[in-house]
PDB file of N, CA and C in Angstrom:
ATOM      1  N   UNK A   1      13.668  30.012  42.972  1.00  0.00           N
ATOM      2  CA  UNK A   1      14.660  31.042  43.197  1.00  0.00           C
ATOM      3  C   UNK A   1      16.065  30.532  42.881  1.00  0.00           C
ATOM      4  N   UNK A   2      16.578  29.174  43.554  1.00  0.00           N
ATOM      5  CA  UNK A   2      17.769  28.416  43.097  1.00  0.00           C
ATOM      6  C   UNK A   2      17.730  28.363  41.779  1.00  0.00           C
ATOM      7  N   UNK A   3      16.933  28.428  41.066  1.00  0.00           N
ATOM      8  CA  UNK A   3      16.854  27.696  39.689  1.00  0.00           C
ATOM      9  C   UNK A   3      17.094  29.239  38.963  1.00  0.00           C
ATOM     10  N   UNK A   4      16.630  30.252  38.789  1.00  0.00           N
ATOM     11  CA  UNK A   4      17.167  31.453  38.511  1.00  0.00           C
ATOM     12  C   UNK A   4      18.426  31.965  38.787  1.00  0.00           C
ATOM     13  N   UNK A   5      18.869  31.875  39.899  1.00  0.00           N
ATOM     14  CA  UNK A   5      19.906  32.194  40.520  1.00  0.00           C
ATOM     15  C   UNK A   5      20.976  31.670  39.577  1.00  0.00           C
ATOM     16  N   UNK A   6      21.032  30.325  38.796  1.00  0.00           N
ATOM     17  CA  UNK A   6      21.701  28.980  38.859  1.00  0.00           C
ATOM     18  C   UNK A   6      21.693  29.463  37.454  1.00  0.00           C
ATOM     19  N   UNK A   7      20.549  30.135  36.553  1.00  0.00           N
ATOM     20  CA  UNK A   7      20.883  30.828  35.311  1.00  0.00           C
ATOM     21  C   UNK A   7      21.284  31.744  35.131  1.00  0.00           C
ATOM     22  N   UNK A   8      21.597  32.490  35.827  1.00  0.00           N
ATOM     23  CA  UNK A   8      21.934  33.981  35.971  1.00  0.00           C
ATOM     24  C   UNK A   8      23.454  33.783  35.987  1.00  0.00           C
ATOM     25  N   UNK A   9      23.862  32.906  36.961  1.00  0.00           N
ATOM     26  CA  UNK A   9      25.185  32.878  37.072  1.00  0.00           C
ATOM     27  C   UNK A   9      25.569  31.836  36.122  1.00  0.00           C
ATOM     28  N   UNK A  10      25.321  30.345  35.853  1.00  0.00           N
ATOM     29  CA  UNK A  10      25.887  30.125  34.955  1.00  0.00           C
ATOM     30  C   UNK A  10      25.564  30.004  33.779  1.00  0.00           C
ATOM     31  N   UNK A  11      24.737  30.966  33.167  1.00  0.00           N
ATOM     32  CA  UNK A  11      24.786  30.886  31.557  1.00  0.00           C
ATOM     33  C   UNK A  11      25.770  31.520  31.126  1.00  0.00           C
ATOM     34  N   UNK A  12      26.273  32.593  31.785  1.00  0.00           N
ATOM     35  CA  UNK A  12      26.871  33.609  31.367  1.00  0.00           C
ATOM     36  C   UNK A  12      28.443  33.236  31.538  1.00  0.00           C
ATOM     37  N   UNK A  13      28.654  32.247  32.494  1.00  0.00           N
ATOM     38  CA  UNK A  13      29.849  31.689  32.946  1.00  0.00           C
ATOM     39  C   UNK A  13      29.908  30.731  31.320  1.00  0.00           C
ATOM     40  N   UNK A  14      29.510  30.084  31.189  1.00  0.00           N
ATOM     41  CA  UNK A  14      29.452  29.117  30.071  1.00  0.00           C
ATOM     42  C   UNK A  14      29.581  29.886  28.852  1.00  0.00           C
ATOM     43  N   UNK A  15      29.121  30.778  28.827  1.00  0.00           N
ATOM     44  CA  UNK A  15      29.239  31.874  27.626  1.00  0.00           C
ATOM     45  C   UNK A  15      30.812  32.239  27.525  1.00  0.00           C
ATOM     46  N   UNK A  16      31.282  32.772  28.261  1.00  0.00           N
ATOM     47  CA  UNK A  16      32.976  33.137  28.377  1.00  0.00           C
ATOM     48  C   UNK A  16      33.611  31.868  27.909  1.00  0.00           C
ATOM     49  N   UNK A  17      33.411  31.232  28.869  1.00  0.00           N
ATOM     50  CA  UNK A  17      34.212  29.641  28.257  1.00  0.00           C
ATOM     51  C   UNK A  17      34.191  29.697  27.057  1.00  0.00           C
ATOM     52  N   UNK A  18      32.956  29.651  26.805  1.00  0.00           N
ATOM     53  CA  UNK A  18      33.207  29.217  25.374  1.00  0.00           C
ATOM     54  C   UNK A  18      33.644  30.174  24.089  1.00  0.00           C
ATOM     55  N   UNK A  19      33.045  31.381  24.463  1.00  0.00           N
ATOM     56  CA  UNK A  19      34.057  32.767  23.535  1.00  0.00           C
ATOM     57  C   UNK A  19      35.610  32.450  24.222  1.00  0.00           C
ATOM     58  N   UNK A  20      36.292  32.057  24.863  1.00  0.00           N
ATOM     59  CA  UNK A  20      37.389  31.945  25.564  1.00  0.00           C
ATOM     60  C   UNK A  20      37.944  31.036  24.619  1.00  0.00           C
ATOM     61  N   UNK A  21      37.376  30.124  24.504  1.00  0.00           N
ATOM     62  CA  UNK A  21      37.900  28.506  23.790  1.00  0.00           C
ATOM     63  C   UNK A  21      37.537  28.630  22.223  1.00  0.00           C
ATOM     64  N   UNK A  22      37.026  29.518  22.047  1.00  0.00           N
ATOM     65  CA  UNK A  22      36.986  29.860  20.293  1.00  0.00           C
ATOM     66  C   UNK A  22      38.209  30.683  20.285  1.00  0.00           C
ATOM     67  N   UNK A  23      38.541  31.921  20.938  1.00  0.00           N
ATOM     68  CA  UNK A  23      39.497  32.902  20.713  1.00  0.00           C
ATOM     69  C   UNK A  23      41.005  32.467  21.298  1.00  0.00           C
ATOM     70  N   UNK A  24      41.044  31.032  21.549  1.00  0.00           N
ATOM     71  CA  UNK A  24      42.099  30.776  21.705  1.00  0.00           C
ATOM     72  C   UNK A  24      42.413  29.095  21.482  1.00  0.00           C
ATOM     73  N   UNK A  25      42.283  29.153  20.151  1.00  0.00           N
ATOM     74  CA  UNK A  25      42.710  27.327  19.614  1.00  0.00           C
ATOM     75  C   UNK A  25      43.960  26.810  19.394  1.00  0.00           C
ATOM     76  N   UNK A  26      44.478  28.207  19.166  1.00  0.00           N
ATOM     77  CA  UNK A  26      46.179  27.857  18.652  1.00  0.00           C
ATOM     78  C   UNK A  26      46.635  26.592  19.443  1.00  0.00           C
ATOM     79  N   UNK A  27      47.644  25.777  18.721  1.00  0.00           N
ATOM     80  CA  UNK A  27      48.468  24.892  19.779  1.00  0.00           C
ATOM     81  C   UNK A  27      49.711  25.428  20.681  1.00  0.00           C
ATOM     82  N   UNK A  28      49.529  24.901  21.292  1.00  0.00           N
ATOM     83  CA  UNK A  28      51.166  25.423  22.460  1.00  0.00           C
ATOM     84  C   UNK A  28      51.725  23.756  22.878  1.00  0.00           C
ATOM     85  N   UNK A  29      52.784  23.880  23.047  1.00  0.00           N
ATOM     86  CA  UNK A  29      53.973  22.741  23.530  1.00  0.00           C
ATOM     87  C   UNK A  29      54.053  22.750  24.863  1.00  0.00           C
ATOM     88  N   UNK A  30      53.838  21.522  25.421  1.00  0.00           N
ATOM     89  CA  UNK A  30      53.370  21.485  27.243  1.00  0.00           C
ATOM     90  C   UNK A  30      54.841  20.576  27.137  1.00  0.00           C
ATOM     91  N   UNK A  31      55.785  21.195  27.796  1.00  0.00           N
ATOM     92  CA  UNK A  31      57.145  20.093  28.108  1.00  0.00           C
ATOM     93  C   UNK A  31      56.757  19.821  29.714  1.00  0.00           C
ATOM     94  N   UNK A  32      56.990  18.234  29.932  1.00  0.00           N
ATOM     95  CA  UNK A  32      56.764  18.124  31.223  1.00  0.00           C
ATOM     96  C   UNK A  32      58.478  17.682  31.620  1.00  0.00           C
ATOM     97  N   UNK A  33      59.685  18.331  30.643  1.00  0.00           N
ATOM     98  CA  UNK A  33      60.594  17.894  31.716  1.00  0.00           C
ATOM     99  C   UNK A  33      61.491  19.142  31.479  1.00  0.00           C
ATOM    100  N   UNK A  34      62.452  19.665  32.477  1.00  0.00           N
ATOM    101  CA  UNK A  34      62.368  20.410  32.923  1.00  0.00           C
ATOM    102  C   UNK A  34      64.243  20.452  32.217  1.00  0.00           C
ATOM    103  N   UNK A  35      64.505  19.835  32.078  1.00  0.00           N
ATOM    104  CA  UNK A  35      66.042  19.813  31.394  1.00  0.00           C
ATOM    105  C   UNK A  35      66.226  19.345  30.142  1.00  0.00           C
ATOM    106  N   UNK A  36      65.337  19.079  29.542  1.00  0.00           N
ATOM    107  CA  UNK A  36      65.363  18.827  28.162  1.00  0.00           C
ATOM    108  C   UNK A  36      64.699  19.974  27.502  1.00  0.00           C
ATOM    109  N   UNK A  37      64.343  21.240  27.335  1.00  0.00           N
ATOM    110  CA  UNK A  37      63.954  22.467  26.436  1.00  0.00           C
ATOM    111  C   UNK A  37      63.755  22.255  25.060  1.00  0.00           C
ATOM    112  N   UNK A  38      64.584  21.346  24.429  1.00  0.00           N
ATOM    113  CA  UNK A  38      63.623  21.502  23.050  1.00  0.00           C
ATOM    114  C   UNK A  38      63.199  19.830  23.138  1.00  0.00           C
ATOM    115  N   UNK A  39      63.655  18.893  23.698  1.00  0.00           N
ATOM    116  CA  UNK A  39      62.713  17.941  23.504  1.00  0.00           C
ATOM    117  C   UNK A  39      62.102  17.105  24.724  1.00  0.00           C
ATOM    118  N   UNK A  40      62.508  15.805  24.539  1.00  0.00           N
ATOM    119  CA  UNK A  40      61.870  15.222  25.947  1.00  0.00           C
ATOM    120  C   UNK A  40      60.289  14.890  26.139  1.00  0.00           C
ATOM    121  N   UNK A  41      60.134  15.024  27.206  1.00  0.00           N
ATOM    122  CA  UNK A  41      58.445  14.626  27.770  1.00  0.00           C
ATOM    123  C   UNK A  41      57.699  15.891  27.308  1.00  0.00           C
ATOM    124  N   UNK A  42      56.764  15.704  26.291  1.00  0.00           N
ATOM    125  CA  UNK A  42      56.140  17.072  25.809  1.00  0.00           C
ATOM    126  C   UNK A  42      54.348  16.483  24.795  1.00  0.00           C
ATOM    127  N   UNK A  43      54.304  17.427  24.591  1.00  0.00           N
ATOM    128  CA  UNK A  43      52.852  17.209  24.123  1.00  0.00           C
ATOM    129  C   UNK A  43      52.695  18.543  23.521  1.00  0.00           C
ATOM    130  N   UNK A  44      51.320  18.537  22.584  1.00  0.00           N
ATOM    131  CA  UNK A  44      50.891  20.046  22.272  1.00  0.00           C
ATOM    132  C   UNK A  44      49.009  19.443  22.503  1.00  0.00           C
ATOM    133  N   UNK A  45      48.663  20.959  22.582  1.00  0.00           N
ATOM    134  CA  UNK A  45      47.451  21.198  22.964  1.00  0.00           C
ATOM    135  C   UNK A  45      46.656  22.268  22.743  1.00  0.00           C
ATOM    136  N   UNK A  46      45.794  22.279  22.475  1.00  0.00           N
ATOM    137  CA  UNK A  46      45.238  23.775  22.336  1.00  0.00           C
ATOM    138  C   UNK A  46      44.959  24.982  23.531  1.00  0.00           C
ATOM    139  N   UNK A  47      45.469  26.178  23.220  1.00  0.00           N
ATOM    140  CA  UNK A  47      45.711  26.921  24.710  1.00  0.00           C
ATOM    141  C   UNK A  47      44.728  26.563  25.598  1.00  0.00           C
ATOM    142  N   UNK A  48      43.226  26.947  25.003  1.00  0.00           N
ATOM    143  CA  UNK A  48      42.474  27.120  26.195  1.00  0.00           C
ATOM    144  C   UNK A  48      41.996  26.048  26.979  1.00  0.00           C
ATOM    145  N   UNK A  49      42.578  24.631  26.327  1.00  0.00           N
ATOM    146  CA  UNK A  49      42.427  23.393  27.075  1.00  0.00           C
ATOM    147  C   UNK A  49      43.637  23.681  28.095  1.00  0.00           C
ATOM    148  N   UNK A  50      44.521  24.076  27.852  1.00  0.00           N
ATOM    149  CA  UNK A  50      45.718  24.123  28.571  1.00  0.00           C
ATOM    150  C   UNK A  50      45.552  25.093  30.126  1.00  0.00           C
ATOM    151  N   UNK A  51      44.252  26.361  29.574  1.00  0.00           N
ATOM    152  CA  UNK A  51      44.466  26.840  30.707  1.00  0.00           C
ATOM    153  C   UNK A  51      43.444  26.505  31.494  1.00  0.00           C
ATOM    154  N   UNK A  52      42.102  25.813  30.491  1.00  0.00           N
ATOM    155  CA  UNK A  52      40.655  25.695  31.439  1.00  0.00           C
ATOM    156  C   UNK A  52      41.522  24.181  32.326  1.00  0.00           C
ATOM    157  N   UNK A  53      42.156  23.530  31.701  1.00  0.00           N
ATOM    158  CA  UNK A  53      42.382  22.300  32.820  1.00  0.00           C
ATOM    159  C   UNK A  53      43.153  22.692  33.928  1.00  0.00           C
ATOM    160  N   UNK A  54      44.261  23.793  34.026  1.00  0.00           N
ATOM    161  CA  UNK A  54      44.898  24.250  35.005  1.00  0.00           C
ATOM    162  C   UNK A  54      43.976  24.685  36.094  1.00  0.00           C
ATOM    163  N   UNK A  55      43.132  26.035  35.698  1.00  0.00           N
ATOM    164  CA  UNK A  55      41.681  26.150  36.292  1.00  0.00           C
ATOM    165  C   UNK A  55      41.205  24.662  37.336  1.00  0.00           C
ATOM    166  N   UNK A  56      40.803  24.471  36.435  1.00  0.00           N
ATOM    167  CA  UNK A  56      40.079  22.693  37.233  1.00  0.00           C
ATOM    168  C   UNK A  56      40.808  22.454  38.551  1.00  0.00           C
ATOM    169  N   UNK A  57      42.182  21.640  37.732  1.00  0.00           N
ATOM    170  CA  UNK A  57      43.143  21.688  38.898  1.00  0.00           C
ATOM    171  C   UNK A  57      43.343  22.538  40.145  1.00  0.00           C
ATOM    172  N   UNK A  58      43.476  23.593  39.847  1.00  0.00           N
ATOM    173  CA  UNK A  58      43.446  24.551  41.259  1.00  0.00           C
ATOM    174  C   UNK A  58      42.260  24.866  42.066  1.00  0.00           C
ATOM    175  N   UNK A  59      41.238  24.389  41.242  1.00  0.00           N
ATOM    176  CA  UNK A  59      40.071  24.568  42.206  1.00  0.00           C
ATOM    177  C   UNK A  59      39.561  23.058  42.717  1.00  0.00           C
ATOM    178  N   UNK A  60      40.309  21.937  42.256  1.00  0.00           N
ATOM    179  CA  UNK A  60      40.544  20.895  42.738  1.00  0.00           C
ATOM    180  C   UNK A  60      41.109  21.061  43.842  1.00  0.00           C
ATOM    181  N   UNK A  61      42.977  21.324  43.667  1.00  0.00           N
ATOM    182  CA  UNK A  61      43.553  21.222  44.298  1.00  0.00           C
ATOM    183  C   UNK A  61      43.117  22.131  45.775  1.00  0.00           C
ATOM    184  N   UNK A  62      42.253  23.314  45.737  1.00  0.00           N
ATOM    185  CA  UNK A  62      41.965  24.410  46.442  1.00  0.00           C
ATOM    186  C   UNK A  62      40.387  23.164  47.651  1.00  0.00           C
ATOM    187  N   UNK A  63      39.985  22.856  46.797  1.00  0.00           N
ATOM    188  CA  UNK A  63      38.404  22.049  47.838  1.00  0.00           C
ATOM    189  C   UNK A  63      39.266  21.118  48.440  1.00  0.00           C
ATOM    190  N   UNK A  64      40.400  20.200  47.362  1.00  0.00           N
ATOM    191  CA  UNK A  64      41.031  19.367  48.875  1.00  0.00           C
ATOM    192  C   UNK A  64      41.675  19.858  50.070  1.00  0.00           C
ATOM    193  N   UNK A  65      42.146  20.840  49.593  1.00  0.00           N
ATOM    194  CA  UNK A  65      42.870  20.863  50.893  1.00  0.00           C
ATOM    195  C   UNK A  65      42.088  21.868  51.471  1.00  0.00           C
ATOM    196  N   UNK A  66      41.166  22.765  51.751  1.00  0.00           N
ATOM    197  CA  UNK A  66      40.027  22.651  52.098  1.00  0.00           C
ATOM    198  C   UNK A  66      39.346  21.962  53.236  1.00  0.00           C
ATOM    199  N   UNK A  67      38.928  21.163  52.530  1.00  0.00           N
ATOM    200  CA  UNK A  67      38.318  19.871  52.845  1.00  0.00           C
ATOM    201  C   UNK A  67      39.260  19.254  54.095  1.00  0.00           C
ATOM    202  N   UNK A  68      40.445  19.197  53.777  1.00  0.00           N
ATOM    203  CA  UNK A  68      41.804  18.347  54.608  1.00  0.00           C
ATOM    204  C   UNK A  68      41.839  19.543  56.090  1.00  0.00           C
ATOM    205  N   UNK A  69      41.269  20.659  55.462  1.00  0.00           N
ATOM    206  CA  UNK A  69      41.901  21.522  57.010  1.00  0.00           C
ATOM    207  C   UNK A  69      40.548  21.346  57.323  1.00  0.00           C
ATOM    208  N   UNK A  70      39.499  21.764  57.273  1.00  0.00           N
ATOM    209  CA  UNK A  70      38.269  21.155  58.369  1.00  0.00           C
ATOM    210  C   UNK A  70      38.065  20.125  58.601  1.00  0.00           C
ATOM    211  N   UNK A  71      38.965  19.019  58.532  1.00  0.00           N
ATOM    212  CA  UNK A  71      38.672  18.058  59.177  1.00  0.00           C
ATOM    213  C   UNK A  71      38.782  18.020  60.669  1.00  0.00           C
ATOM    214  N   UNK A  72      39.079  18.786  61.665  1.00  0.00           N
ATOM    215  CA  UNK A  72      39.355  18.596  62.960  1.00  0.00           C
ATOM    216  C   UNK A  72      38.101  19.242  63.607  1.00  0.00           C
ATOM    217  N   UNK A  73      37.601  20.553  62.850  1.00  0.00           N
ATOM    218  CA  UNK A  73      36.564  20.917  63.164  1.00  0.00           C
ATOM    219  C   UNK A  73      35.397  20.061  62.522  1.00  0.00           C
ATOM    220  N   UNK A  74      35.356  19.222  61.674  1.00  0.00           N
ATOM    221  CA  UNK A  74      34.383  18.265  61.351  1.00  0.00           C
ATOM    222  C   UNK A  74      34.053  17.272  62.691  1.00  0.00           C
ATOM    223  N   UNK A  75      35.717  16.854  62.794  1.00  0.00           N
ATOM    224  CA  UNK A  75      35.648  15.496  63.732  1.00  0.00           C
ATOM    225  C   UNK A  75      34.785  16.110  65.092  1.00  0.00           C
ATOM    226  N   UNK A  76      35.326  17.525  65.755  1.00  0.00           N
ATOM    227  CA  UNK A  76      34.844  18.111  66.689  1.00  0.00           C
ATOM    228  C   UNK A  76      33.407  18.329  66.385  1.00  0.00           C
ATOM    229  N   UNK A  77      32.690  18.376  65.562  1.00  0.00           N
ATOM    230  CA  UNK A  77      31.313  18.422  65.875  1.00  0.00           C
ATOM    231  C   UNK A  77      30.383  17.381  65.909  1.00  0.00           C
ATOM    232  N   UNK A  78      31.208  16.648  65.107  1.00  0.00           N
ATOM    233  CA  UNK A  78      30.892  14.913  65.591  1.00  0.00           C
ATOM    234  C   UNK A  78      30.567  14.414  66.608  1.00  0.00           C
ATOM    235  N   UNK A  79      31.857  15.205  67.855  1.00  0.00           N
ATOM    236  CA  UNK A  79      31.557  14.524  68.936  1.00  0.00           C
ATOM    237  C   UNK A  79      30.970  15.170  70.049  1.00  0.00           C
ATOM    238  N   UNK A  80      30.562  16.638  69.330  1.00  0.00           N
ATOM    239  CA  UNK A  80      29.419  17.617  69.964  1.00  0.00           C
ATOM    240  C   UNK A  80      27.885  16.785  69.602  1.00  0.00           C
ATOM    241  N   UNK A  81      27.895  16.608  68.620  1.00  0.00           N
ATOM    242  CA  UNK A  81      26.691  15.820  68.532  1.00  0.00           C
ATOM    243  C   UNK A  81      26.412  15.143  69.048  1.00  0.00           C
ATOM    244  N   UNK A  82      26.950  13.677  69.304  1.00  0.00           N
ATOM    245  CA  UNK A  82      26.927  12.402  69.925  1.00  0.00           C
ATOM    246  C   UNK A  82      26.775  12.845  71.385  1.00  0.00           C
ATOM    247  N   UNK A  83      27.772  13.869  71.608  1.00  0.00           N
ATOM    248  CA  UNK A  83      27.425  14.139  73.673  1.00  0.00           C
ATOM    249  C   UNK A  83      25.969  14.740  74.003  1.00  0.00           C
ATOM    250  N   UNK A  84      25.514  16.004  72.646  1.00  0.00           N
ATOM    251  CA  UNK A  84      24.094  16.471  72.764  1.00  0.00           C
ATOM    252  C   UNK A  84      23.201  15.464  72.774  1.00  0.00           C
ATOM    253  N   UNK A  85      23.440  14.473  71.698  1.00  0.00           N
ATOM    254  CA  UNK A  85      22.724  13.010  72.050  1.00  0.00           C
ATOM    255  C   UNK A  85      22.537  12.163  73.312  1.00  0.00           C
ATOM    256  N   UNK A  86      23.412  11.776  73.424  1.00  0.00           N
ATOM    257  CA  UNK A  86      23.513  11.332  74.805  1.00  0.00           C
ATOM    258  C   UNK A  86      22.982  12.191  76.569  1.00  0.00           C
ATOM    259  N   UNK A  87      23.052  13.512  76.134  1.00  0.00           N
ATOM    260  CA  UNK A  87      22.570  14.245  77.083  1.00  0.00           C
ATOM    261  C   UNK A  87      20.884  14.502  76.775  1.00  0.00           C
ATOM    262  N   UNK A  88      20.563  14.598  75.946  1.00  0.00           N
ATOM    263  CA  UNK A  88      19.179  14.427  75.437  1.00  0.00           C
ATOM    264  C   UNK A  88      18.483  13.295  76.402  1.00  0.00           C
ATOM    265  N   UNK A  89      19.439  12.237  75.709  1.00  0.00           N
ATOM    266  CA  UNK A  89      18.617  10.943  76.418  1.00  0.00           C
ATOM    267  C   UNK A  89      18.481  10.738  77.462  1.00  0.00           C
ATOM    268  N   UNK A  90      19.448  11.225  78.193  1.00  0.00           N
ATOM    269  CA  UNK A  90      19.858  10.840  79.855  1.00  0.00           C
ATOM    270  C   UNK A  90      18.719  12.422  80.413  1.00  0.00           C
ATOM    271  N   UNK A  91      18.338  13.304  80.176  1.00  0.00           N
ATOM    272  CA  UNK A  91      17.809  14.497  80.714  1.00  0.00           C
ATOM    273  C   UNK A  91      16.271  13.632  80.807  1.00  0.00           C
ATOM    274  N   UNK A  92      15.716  13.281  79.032  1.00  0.00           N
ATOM    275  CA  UNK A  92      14.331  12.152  79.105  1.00  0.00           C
ATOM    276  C   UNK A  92      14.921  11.291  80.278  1.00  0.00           C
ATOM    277  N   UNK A  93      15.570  10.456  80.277  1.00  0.00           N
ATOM    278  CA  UNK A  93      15.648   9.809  81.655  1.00  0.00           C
ATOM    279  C   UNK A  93      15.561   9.799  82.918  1.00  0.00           C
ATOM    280  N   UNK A  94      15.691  11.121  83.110  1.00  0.00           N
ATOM    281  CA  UNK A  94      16.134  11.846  84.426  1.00  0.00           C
ATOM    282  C   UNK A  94      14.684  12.550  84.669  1.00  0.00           C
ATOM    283  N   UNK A  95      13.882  12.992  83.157  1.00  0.00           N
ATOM    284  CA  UNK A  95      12.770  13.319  83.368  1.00  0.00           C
ATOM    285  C   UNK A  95      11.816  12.575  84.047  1.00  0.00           C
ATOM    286  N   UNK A  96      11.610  11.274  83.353  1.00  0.00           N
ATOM    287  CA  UNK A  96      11.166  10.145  83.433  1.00  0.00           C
ATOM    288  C   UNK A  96      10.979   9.877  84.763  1.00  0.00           C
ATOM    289  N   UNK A  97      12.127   9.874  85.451  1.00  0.00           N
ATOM    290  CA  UNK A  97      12.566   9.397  86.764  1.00  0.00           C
ATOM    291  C   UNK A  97      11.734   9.847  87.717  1.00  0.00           C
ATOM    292  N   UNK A  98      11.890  11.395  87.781  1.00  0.00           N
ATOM    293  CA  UNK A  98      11.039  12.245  88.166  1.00  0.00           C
ATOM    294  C   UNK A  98       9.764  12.211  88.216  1.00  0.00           C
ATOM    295  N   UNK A  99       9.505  12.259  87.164  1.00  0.00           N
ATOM    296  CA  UNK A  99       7.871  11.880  87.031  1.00  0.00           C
ATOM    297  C   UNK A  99       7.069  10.561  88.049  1.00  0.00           C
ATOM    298  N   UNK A 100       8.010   9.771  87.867  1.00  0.00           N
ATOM    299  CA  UNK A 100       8.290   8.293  88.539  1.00  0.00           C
ATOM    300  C   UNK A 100       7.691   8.552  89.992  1.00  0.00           C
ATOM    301  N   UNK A 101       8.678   9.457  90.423  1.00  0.00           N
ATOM    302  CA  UNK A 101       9.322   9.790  91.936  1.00  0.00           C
ATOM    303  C   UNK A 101       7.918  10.516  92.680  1.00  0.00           C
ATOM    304  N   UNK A 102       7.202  10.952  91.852  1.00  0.00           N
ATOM    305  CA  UNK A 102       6.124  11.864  92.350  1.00  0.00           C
ATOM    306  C   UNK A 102       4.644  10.997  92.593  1.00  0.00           C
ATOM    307  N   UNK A 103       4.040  11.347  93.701  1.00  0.00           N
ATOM    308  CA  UNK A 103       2.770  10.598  93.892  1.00  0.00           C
ATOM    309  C   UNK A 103       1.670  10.791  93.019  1.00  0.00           C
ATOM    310  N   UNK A 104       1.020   9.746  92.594  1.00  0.00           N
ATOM    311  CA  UNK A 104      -0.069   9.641  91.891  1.00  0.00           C
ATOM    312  C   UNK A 104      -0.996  10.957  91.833  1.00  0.00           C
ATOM    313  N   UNK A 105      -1.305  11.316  92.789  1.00  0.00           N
ATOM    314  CA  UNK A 105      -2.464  12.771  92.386  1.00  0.00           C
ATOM    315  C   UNK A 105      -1.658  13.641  92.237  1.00  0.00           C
ATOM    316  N   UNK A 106      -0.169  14.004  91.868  1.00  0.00           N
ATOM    317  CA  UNK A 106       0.854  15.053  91.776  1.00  0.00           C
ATOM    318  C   UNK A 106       1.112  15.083  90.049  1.00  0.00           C
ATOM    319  N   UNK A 107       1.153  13.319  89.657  1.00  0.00           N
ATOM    320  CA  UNK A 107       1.135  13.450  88.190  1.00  0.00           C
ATOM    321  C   UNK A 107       0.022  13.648  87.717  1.00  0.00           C
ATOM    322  N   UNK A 108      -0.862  13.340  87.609  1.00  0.00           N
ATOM    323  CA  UNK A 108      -2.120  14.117  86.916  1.00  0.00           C
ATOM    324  C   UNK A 108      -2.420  15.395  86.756  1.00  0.00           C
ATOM    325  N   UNK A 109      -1.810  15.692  88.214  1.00  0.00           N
ATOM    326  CA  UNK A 109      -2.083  17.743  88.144  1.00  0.00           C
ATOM    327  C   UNK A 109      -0.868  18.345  86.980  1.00  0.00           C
ATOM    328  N   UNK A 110       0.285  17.561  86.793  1.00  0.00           N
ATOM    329  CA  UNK A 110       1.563  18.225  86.320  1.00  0.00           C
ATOM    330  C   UNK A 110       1.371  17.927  84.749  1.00  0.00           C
ATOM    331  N   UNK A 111       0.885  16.561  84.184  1.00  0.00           N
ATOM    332  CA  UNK A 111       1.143  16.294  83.262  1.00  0.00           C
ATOM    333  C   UNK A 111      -0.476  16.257  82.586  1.00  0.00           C
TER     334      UNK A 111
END
């Protein structure tokens, strides 16, 4: 089912890209400084590299920080876990105990 799913959506995704990146080869001028307009820090590139890497970037930039804001609710279930753990063990313990606590012809009937 994953594996259908996974063609369905991205063949067709891959398809655009790439009609995207044929219908747009031209070069464009990437200035990376901001007071120099006709010269300076610059490069050329072909558009649709220009815009599929922007893409990237923002969905980069979008999972980190992401990622950066659940971290508190990460850490918090961390230490939901570890206490469910620990209460696990100590309840078997407490079971244990019990069992312990009870006279011989009482455990046989119970367990």
């Amino acid at each position: 089912m994953k594996s259908i799913l996974r063609v369905v959506v991205f063949v067709p995704l891959a398809l655009i890209i790439l009609f995207f990146s044929m219908a747009n080869r031209g070069s464009v001028r990437i200035g990376l400084d901001p007071f120099a307009p006709n010269g300076g820090l610059s490069f050329e590139a072909p558009i649709f590299l220009v815009v599929l890497a922007s893409m990237a970037l923002g969905v980069l930039a979008g999972g980190i920080s992401s990622w950066l804001g659940h971290l508190p609710v990460r850490r918090a279930a961390k230490i939901a876990r570890a206490e469910a753990r620990k209460t696990r063990v100590e309840v078997e313990k407490l079971r244990q105990q019990a069992l312990d606590s009870l006279p011989a012809d009482k455990r046989l009937k119970s367990g």
